[in-house]
N, C-alpha and C. Protein backbone atom coordinates (compact mmCIF):
# COMPACT_ATOMS: atom_id res chain seq x y z
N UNK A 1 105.92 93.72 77.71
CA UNK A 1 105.01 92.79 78.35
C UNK A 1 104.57 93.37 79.71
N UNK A 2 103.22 93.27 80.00
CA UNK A 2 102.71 93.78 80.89
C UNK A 2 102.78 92.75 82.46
N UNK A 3 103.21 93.66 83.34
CA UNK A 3 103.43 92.62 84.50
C UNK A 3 102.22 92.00 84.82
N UNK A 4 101.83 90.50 85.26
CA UNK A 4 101.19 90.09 85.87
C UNK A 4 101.32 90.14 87.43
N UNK A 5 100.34 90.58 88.15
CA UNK A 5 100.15 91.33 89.32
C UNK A 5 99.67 90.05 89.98
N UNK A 6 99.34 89.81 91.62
CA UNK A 6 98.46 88.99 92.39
C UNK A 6 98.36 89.64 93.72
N UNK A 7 97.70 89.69 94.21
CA UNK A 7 97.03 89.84 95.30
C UNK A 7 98.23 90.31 96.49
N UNK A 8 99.14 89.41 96.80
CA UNK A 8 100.65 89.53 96.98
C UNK A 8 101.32 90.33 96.64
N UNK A 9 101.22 90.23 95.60
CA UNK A 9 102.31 91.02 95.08
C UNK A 9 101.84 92.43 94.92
N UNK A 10 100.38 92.85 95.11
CA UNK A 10 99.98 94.55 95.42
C UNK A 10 100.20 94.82 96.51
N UNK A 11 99.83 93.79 97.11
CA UNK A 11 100.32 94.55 98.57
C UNK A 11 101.64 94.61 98.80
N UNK A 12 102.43 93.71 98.53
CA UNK A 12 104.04 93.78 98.98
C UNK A 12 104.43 95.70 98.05
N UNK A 13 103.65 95.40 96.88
CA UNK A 13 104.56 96.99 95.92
C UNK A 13 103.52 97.98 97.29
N UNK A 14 102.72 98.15 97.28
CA UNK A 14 101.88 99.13 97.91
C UNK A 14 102.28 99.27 99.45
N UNK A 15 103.07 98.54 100.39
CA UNK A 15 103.71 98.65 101.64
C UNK A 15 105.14 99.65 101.25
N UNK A 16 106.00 99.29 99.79
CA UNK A 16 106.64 100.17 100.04
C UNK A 16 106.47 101.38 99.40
N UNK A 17 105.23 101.68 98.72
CA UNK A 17 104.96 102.83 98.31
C UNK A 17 104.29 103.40 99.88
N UNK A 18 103.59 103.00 100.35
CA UNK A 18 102.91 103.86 101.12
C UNK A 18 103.85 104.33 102.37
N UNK A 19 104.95 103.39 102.25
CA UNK A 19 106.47 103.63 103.61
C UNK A 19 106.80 105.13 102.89
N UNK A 20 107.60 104.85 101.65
CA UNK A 20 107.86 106.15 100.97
C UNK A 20 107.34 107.04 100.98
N UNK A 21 106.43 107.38 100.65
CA UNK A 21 105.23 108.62 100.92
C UNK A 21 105.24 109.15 102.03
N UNK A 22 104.53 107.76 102.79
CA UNK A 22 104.14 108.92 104.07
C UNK A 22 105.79 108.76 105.27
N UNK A 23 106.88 107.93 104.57
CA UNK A 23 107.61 108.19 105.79
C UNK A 23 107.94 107.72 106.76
N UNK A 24 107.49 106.62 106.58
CA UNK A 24 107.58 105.52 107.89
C UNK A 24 108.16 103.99 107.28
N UNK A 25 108.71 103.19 108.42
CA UNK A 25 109.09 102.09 108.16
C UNK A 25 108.05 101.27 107.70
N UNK A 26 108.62 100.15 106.69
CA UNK A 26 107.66 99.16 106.00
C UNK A 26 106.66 98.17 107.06
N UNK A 27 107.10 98.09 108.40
CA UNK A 27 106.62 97.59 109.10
C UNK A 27 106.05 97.58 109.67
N UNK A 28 105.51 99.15 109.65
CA UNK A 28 104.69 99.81 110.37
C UNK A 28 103.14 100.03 109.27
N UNK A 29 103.05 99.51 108.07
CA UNK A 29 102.23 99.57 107.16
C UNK A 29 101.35 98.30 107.47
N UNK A 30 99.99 98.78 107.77
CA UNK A 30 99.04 97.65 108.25
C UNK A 30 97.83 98.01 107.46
N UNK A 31 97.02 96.75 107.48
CA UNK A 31 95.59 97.38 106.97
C UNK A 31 95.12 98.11 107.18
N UNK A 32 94.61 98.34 108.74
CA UNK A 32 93.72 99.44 109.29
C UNK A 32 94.80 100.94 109.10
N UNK A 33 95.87 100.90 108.67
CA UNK A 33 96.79 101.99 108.25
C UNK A 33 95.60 103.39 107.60
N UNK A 34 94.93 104.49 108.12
CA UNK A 34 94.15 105.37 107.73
C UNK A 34 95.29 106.57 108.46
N UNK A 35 94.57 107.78 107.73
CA UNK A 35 94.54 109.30 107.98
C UNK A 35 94.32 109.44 109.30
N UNK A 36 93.97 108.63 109.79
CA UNK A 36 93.65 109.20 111.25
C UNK A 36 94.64 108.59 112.03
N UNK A 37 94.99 107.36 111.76
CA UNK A 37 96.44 106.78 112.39
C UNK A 37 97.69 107.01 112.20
N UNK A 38 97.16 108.39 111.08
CA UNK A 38 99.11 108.18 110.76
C UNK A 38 99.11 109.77 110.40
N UNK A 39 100.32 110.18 111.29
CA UNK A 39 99.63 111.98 111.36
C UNK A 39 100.47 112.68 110.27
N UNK A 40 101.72 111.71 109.14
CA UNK A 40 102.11 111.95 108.00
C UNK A 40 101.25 111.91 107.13
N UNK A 41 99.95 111.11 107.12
CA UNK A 41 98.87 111.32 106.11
C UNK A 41 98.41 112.39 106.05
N UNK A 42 98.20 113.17 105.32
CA UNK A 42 97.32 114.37 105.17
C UNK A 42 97.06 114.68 103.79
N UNK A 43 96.06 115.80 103.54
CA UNK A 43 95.57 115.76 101.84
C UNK A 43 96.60 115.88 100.88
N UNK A 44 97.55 116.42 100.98
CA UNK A 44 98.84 116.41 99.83
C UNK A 44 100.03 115.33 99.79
N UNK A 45 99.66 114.31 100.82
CA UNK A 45 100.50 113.10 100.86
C UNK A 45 98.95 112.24 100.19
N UNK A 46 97.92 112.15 100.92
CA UNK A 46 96.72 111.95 99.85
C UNK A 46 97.25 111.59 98.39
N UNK A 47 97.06 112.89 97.83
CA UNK A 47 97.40 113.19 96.31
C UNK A 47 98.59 112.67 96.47
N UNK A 48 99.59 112.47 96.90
CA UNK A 48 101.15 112.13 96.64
C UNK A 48 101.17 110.42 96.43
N UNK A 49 100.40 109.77 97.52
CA UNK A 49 99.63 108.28 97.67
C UNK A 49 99.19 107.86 95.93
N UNK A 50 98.47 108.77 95.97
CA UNK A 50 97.24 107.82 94.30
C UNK A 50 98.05 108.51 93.24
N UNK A 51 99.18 109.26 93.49
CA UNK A 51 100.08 109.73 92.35
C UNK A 51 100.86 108.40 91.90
N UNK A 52 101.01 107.83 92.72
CA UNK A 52 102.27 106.93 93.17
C UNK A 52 102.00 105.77 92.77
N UNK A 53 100.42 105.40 93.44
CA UNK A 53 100.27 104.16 92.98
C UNK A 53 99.60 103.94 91.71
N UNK A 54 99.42 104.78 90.89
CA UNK A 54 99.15 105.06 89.51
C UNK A 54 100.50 104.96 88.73
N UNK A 55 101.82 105.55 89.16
CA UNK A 55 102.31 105.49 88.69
C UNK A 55 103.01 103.72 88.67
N UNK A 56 103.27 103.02 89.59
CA UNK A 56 103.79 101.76 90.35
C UNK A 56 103.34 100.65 89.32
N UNK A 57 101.86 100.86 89.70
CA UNK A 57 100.73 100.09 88.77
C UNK A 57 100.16 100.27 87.44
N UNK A 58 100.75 101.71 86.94
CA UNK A 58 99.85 101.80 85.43
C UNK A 58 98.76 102.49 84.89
N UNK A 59 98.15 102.77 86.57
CA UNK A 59 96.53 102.96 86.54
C UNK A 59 96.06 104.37 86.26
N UNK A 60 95.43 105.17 85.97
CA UNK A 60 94.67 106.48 86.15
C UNK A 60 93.61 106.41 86.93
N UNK A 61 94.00 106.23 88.24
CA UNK A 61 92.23 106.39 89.45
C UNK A 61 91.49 107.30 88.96
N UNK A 62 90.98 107.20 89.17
CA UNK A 62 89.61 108.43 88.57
C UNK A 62 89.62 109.40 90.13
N UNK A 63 89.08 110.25 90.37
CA UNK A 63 88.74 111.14 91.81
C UNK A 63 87.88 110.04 92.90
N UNK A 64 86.94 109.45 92.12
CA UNK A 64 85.72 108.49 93.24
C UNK A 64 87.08 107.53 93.36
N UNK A 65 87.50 107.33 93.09
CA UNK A 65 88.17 105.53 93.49
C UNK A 65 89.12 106.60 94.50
N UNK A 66 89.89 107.48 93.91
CA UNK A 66 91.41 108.07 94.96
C UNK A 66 90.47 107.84 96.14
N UNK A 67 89.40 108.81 96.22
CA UNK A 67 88.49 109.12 97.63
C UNK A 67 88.04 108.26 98.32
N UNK A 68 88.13 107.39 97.91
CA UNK A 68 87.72 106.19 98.44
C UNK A 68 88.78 105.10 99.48
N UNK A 69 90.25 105.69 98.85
CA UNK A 69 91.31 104.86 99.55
C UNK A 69 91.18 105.91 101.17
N UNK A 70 90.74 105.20 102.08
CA UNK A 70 90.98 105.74 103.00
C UNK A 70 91.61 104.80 104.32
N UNK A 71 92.05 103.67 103.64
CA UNK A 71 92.84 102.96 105.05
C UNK A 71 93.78 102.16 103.35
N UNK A 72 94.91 101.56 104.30
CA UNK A 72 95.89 100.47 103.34
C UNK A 72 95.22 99.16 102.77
N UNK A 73 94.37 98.69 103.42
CA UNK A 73 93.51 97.45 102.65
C UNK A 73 92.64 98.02 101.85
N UNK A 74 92.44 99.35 102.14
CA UNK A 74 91.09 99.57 100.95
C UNK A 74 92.10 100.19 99.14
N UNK A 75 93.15 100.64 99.80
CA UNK A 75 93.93 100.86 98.41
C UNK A 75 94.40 99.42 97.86
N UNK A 76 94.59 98.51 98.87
CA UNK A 76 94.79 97.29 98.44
C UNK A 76 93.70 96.47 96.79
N UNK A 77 92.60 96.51 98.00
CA UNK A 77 91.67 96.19 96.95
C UNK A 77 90.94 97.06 95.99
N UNK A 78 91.61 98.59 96.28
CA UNK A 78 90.83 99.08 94.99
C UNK A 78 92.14 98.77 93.57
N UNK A 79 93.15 98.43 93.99
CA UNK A 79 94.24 98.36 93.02
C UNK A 79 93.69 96.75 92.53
N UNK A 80 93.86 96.36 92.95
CA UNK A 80 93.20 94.56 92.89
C UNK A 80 92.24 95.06 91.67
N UNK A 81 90.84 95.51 92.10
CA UNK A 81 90.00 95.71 91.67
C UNK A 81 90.52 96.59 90.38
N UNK A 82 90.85 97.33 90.07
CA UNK A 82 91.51 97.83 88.56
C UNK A 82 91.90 97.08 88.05
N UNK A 83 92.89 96.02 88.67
CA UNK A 83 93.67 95.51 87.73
C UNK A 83 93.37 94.23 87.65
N UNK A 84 91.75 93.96 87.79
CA UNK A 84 91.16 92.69 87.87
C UNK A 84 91.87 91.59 87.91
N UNK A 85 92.42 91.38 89.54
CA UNK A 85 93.46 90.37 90.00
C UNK A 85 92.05 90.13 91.20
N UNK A 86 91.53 88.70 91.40
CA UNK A 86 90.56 88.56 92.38
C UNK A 86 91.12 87.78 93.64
C-alpha cells in the first residue's frame, strides 16, 4: 500500500532529508533554505538532494523539475506537485 502523503507530512520527510544531505541540524532547514545560504549546498549535494528525495518519495524527477529545486519550499512544492497532494 502506497503511503498517503500531505502537505505536512512532505515537508516534515524533506527537513530531514535535506538535514542529512547537506549536514546541518533539522532546525536550521527553512524555506528560503537555497545554494546560496547554505555553503554545504553545492552541485553534487544538488544531485545527492533529488537522489534522496526520489528515493524518500518514490518519484523519478525528470532534470527540469531537479533544476528547478532551488530553495526548500520550492522542493516542497515540487514534491507536492508530483505527488498530487494540493
Amino acid at each position: 500500500m502506497t503511503q498517503q502523503w500531505t502537505k505536512a507530512g512532505i515537508r516534515a520527510a524533506l527537513v530531514e532529508v535535506f538535514s542529512l544531505v547537506l549536514d546541518m541540524p533539522e532546525a536550521e532547514v527553512a524555506d528560503e533554505l537555497s545554494p546560496d545560504s547554505c555553503r554545504n549546498w553545492d552541485s553534487l549535494r544538488h544531485i545527492q538532494l533529488c537522489t534522496a528525495i526520489d528515493e524518500t518519495f518514490g518519484l523519478s524527477l525528470d532534470v527540469a523539475k531537479q533544476v528547478e529545486i532551488l530553495t526548500f519550499d520550492l522542493a516542497v512544492e515540487t514534491v507536492a506537485e508530483e505527488l498530487g497532494v494540493g
